[in-house]
Protein backbone atom coordinates (compact mmCIF):
# COMPACT_ATOMS: atom_id res chain seq x y z
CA UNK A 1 2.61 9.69 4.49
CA UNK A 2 1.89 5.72 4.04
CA UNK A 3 -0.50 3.73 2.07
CA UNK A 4 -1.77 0.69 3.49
CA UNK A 5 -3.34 -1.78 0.83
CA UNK A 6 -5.34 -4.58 0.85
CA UNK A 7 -4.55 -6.69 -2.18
CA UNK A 8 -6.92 -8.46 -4.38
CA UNK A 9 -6.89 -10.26 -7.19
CA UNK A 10 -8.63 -7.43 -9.85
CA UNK A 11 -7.27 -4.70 -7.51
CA UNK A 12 -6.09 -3.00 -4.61
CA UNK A 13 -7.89 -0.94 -2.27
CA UNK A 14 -5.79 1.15 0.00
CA UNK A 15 -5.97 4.29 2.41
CA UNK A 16 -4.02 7.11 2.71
CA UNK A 17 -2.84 8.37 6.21
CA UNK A 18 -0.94 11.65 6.66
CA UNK A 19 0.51 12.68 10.13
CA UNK A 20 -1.96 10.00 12.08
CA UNK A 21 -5.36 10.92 9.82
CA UNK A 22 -6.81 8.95 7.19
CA UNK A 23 -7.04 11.73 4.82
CA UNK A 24 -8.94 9.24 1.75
CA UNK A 25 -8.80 6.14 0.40
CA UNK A 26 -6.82 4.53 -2.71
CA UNK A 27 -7.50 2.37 -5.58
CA UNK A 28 -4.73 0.85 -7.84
CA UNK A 29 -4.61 -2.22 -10.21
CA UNK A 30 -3.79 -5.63 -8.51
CA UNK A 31 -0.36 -7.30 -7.47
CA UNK A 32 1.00 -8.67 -10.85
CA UNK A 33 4.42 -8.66 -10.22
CA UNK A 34 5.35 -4.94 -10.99
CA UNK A 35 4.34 -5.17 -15.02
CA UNK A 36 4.39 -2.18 -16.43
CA UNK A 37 1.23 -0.66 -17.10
CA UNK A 38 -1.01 -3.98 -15.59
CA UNK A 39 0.14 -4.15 -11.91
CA UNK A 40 0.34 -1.91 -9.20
CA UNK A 41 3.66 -0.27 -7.83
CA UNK A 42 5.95 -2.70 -5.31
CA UNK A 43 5.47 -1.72 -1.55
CA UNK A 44 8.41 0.73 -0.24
CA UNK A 45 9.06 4.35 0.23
CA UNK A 46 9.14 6.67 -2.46
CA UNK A 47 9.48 10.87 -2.88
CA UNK A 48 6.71 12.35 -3.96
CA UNK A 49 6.86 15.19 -6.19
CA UNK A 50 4.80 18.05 -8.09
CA UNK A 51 4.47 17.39 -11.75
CA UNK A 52 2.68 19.33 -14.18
CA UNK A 53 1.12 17.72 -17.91
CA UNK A 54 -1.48 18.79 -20.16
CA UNK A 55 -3.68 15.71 -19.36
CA UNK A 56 -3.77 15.84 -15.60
CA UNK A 57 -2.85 19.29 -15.14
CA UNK A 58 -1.11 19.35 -11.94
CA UNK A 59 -0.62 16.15 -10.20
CA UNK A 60 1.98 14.18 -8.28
CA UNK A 61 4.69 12.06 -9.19
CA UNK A 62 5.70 8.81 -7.59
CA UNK A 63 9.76 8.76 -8.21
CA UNK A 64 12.60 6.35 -8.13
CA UNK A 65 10.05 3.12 -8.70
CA UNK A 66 11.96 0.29 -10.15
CA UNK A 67 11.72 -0.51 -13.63
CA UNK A 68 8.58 1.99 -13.90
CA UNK A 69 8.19 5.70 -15.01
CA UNK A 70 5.75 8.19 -14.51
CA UNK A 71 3.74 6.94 -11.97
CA UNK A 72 1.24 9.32 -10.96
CA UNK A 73 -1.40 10.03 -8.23
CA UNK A 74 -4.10 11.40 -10.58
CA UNK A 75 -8.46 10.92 -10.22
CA UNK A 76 -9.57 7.90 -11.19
CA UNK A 77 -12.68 5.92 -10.36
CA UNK A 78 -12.47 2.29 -11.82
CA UNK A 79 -8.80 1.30 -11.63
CA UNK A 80 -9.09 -1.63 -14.84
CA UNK A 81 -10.09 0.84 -16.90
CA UNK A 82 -8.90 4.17 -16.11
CA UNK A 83 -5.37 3.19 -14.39
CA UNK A 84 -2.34 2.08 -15.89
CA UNK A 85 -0.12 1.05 -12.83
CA UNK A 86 -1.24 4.59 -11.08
CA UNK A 87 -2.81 5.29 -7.64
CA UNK A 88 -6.47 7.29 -7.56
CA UNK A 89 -7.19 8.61 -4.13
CA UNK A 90 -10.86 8.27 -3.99
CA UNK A 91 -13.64 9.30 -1.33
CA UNK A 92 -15.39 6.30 -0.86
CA UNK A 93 -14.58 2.60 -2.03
CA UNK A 94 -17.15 1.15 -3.85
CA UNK A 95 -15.72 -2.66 -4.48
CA UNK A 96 -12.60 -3.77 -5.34
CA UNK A 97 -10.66 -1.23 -7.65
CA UNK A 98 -13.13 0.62 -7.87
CA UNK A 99 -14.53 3.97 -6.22
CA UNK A 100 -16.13 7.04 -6.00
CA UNK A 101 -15.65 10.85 -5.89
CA UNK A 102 -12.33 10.52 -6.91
CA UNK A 103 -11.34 14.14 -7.88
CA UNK A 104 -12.52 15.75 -4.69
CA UNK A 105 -10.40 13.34 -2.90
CA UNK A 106 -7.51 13.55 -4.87
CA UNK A 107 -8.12 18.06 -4.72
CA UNK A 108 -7.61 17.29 -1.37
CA UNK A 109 -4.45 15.24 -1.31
CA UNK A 110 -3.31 17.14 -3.48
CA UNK A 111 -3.53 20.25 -1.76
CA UNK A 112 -1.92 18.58 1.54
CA UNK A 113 1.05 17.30 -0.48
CA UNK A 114 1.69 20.91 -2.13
CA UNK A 115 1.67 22.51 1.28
CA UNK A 116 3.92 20.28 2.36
CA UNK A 117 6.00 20.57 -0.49
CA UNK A 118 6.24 24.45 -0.75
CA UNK A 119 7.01 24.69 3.15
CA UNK A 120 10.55 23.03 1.78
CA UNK A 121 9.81 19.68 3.81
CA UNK A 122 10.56 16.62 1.49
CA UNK A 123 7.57 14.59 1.11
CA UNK A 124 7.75 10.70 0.89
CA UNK A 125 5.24 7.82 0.27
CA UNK A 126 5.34 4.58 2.19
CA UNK A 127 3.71 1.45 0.86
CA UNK A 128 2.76 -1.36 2.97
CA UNK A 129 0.62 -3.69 3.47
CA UNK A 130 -2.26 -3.61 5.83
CA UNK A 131 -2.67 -5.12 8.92
């Protein structure tokens, strides 16, 4: 699974390809060096996992990112104000950071990393840079 971002400088837009399909697009804060809670996560490969809270119900985790903890794929659909260092999947982009239908595109990501999951495969993220 890889997420390839475009970076600028009040966020990062990105899209989300699984298997050779663009399943939906991303939207994270900006580069700020790796800050915790202001920038987005440094590019690399991470496991993805299922994680459960109250607030987001079921989700999915982002683990082993340096100096950060619990970064989560959850809906979101303005990254200053609803993000703090996560990634939304979104349907649409809308401008930088920010996007729209964010919860049906995240249902479906979801969904495809939870199948993938559950069929015992181990599912990783990989973060570049596009182009």
């Amino acid at each position: 699974m890889g997420l390839l971002r475009t970076y600028h400088s009040q966020g990062t837009n990105g899209e989300i390809w699984i298997g050779g399909e663009l399943v939906c697009y991303a939207i994270e804060l900006p580069w700020l060096d790796n800050v915790r809670s202001n920038s987005c996560i440094p590019e690399g490969m991470y496991p993805l996992v299922k994680r459960y809270s109250k607030k987001f119900k079921w989700h999915v985790l982002v683990k082993d990112v340096d100096s950060r903890s619990e970064i989560l794929f959850h809906p979101a659909n303005d990254a200053k104000t609803e993000l703090r260092g996560c990634i939304a999947p979104v349907s649409q982009v809308r401008g930088v950071g920010k996007g729209l239908e964010s919860v049906k595109a995240f249902d479906r990501f979801r969904e495809l990393v939870y199948a993938a999951i559950d069929a015992g495969e181990s599912v990783y993220l990989e973060i570049k840079r596009k182009g």
